[in-house]
N, C-alpha and C. Protein backbone atom coordinates (compact mmCIF):
# COMPACT_ATOMS: atom_id res chain seq x y z
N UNK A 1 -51.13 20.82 -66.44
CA UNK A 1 -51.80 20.28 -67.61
C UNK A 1 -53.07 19.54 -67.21
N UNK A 2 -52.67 18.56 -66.38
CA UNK A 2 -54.12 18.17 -65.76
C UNK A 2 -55.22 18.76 -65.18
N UNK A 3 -54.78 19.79 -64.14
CA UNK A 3 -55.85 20.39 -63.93
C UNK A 3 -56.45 21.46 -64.65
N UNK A 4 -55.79 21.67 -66.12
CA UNK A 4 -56.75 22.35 -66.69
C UNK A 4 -57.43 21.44 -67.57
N UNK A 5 -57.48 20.52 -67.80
CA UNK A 5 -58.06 19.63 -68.49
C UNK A 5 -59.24 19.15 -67.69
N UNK A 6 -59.05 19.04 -66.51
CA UNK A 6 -59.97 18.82 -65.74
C UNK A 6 -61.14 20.12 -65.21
N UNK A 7 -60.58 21.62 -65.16
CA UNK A 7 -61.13 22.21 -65.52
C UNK A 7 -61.87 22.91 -66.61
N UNK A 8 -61.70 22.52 -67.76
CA UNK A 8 -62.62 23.34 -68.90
C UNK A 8 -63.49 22.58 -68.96
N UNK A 9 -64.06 21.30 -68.55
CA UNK A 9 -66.03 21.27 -68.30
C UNK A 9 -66.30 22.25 -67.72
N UNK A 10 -65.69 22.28 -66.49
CA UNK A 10 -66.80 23.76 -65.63
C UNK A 10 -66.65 24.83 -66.37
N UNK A 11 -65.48 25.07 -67.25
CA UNK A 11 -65.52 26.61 -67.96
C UNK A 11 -66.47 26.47 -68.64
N UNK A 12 -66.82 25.40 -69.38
CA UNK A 12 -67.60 25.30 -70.70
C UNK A 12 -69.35 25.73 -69.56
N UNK A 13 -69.26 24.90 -68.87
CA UNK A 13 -70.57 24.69 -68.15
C UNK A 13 -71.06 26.19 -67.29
N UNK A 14 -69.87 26.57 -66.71
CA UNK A 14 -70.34 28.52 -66.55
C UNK A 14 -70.38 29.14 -67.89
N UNK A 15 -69.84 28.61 -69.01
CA UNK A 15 -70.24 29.71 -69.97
C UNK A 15 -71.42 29.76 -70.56
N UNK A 16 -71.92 28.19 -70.85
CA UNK A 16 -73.14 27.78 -71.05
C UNK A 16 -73.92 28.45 -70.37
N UNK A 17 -73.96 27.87 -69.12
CA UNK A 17 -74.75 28.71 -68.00
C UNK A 17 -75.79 29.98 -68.16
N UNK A 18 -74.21 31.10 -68.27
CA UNK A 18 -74.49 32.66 -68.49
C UNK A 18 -75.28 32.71 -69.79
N UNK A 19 -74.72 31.97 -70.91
CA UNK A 19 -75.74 32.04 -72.12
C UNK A 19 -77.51 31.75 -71.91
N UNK A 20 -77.60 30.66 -71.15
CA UNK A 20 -78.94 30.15 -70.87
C UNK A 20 -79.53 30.79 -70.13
N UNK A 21 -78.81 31.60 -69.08
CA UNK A 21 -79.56 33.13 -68.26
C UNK A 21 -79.89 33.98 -68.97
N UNK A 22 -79.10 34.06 -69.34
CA UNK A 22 -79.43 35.86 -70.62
C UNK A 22 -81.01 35.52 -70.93
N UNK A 23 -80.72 34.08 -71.57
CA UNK A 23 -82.19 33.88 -72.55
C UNK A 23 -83.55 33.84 -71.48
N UNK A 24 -82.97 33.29 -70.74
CA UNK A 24 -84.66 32.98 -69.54
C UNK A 24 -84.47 34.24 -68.98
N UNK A 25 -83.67 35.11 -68.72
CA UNK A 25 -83.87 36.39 -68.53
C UNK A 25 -83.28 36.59 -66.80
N UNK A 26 -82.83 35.81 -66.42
CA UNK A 26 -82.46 35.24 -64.76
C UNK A 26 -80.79 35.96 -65.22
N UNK A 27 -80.57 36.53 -63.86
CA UNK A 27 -79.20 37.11 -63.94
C UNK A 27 -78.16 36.11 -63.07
N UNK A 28 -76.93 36.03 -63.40
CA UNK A 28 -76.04 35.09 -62.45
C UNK A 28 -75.05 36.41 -62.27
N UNK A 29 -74.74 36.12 -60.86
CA UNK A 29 -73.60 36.71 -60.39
C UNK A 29 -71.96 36.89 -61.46
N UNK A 30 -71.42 37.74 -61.10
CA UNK A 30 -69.99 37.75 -62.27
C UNK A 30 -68.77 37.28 -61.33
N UNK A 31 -68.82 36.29 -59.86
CA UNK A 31 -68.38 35.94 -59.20
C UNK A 31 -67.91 34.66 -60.04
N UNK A 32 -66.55 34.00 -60.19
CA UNK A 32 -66.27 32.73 -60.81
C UNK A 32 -65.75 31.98 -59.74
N UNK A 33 -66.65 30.59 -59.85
CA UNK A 33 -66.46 29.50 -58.65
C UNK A 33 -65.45 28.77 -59.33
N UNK A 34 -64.38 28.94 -59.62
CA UNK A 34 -63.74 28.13 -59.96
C UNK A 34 -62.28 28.72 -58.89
N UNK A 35 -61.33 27.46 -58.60
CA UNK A 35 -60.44 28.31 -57.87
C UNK A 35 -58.80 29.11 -58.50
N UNK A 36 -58.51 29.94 -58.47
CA UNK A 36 -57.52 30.15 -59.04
C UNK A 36 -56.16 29.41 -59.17
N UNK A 37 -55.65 29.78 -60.52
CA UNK A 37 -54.39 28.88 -60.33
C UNK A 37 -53.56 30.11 -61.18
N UNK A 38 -52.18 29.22 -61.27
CA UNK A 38 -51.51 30.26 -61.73
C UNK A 38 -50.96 29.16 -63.14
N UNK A 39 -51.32 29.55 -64.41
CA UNK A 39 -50.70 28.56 -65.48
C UNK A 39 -49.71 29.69 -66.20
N UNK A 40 -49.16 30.79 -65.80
CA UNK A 40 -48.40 31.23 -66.65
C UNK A 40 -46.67 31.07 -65.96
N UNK A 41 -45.92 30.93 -66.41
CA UNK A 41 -44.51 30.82 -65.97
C UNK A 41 -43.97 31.56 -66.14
N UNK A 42 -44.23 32.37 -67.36
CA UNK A 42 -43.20 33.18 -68.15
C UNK A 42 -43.65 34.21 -68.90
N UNK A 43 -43.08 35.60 -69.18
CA UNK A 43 -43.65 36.70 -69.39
C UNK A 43 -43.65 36.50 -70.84
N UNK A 44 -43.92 37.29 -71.56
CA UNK A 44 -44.34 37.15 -73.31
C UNK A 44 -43.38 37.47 -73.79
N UNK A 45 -42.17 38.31 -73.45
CA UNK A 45 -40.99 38.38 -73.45
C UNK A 45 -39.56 36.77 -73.59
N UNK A 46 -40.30 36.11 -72.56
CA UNK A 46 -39.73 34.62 -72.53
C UNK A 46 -39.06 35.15 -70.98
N UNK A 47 -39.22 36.10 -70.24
CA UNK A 47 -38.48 35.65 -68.57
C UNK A 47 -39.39 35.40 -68.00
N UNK A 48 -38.40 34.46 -67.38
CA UNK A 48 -39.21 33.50 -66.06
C UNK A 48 -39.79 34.33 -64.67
N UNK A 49 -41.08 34.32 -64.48
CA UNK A 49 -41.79 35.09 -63.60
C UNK A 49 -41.29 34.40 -62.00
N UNK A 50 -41.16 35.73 -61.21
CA UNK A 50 -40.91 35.06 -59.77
C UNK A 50 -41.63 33.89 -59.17
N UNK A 51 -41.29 33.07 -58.13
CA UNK A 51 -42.49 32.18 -57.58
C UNK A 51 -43.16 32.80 -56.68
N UNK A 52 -44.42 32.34 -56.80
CA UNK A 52 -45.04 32.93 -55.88
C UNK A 52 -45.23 32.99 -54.50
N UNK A 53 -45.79 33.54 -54.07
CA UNK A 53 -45.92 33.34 -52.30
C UNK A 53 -46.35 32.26 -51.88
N UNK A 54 -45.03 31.55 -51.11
CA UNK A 54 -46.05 30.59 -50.17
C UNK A 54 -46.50 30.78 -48.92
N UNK A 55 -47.39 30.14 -48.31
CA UNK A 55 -48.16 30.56 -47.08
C UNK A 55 -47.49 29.17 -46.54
N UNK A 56 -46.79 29.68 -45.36
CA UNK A 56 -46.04 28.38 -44.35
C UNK A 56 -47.13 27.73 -43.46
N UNK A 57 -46.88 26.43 -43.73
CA UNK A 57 -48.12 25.74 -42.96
C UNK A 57 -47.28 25.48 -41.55
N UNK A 58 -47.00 25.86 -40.80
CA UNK A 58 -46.75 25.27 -39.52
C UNK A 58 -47.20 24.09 -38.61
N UNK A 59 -45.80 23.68 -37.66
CA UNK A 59 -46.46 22.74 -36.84
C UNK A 59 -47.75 22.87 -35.67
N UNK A 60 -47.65 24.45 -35.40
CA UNK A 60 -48.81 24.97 -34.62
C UNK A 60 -49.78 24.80 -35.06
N UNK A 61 -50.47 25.11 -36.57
CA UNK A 61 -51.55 25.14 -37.65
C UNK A 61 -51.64 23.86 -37.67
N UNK A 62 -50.65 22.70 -38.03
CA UNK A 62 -51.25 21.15 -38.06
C UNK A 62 -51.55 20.81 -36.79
N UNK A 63 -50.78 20.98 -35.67
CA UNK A 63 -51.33 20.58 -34.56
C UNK A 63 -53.06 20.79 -33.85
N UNK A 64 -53.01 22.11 -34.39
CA UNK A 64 -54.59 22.89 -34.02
C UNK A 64 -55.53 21.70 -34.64
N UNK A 65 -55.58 21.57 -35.79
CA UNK A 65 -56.39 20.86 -36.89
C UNK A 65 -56.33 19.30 -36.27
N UNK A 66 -55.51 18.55 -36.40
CA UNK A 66 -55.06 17.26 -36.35
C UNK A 66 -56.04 16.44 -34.47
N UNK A 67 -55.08 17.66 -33.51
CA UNK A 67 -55.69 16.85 -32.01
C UNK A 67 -57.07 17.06 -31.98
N UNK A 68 -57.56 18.24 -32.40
CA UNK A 68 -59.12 17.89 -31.66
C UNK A 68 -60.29 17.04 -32.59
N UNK A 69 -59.51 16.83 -33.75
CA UNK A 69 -59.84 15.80 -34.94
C UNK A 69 -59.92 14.16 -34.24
N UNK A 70 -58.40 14.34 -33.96
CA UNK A 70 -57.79 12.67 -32.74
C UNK A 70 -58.68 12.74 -31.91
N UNK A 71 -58.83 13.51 -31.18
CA UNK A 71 -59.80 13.32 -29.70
C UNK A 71 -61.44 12.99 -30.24
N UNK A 72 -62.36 13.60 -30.70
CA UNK A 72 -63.33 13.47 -30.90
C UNK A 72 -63.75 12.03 -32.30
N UNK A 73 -62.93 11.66 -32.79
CA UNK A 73 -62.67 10.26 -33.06
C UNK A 73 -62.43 8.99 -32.31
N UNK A 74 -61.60 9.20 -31.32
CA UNK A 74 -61.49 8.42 -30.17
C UNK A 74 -62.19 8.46 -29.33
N UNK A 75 -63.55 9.46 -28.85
CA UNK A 75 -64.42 9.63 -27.92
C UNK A 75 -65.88 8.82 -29.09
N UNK A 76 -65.63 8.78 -30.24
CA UNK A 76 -67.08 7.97 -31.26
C UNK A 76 -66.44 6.72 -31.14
N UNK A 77 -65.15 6.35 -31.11
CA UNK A 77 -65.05 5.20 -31.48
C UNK A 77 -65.24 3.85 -29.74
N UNK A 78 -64.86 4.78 -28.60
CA UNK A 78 -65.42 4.36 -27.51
C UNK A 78 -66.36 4.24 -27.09
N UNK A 79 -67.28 5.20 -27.29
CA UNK A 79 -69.07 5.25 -27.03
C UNK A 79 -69.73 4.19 -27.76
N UNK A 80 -69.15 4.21 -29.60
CA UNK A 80 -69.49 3.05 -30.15
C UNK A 80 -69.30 1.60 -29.68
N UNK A 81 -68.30 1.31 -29.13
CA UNK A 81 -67.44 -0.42 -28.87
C UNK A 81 -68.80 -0.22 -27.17
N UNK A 82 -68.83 0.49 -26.58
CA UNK A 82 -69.23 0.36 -25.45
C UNK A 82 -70.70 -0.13 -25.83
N UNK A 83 -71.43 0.31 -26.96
CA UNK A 83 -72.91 0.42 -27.19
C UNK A 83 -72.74 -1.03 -27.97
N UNK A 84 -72.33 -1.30 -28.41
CA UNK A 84 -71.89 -2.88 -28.99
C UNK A 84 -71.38 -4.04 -28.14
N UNK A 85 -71.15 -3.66 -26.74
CA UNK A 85 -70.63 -4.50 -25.99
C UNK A 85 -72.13 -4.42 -25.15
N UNK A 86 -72.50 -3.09 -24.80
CA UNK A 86 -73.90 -3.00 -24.32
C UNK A 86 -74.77 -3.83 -25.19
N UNK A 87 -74.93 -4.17 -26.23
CA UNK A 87 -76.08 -4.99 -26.54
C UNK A 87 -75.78 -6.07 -27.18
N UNK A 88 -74.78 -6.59 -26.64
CA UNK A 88 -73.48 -8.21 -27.17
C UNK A 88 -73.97 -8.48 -28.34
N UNK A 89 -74.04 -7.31 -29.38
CA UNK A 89 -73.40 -7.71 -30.49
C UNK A 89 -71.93 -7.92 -30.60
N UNK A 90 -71.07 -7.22 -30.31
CA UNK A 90 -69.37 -7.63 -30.55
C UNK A 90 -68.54 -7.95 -28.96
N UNK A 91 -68.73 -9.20 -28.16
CA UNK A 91 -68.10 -9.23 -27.13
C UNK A 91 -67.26 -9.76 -27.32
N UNK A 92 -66.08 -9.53 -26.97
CA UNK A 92 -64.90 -10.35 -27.43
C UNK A 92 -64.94 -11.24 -26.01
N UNK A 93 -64.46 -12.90 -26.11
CA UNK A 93 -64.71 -13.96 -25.07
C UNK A 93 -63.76 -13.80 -24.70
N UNK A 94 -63.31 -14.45 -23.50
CA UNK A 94 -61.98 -14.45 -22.67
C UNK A 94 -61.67 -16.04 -22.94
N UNK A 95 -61.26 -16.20 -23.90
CA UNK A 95 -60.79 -17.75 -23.87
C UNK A 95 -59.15 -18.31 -23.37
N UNK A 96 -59.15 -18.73 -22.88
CA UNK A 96 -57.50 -19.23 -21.78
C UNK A 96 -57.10 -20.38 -23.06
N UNK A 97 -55.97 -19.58 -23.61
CA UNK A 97 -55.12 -20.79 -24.28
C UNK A 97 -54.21 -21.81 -24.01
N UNK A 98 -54.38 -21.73 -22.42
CA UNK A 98 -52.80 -22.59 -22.15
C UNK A 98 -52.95 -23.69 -21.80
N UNK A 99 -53.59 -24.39 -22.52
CA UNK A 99 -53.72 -26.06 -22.24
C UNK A 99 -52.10 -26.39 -22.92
C-alpha cells in the first residue's frame, strides 16, 4: 500500500512527461524507470497466486560486499587520525592519573 502511494507521483510525472514530448515534438524512450513490484496476490478467479522466486542472498555474497567495504574504511579512517595527529589538531595527551 505504501509503496504504491509513494509511487503514483512518478506515474503521474512519466505520464505527464510523455504528454509534454509529444507536444515539443522530442521523443522519450518506452523504457519505464520505475522498479517492478508485484501488487497482485490473487487471480480474478479469487486463487491465491504462487510466491514468487526468491534469490538467496548468501553468506559468500554478504561477505564479498561487507570486507572490502571494512577494509577500505579502516585504511580512511587511519590515514585520517594520522593527518590530524600530523598537524596537532586532535592529539590525545598522555596524562598519568595516579596521584
Amino acid at each position: 500500500m505504501a509503496t504504491g502511494v509513494l509511487r503514483l507521483p512518478l506515474r503521474l510525472f512519466t505520464r505527464n512527461a510523455g504528454v509534454t514530448s509529444r507536444n515539443t515534438g522530442l521523443k522519450t524512450p518506452n523504457i519505464s524507470r520505475t522498479s517492478q513490484g508485484r501488487t497482485v496476490v490473487s487471480t480474478s478467479s479469487g486463487a491465491i497466486l504462487p510466491k514468487p522466486d526468491k534469490t538467496p542472498f548468501g553468506l559468500f555474497r554478504l561477505t564479498v560486499v561487507v570486507v572490502p567495504f571494512l577494509y577500505v574504511g579502516t585504511l580512511i579512517s587511519k590515514n585520517f587520525a594520522a593527518l590530524l595527529e600530523e598537524h596537532d589538531i586532535f592529539v590525545p595527551e598522555d596524562d598519568d592519573d595516579d596521584d
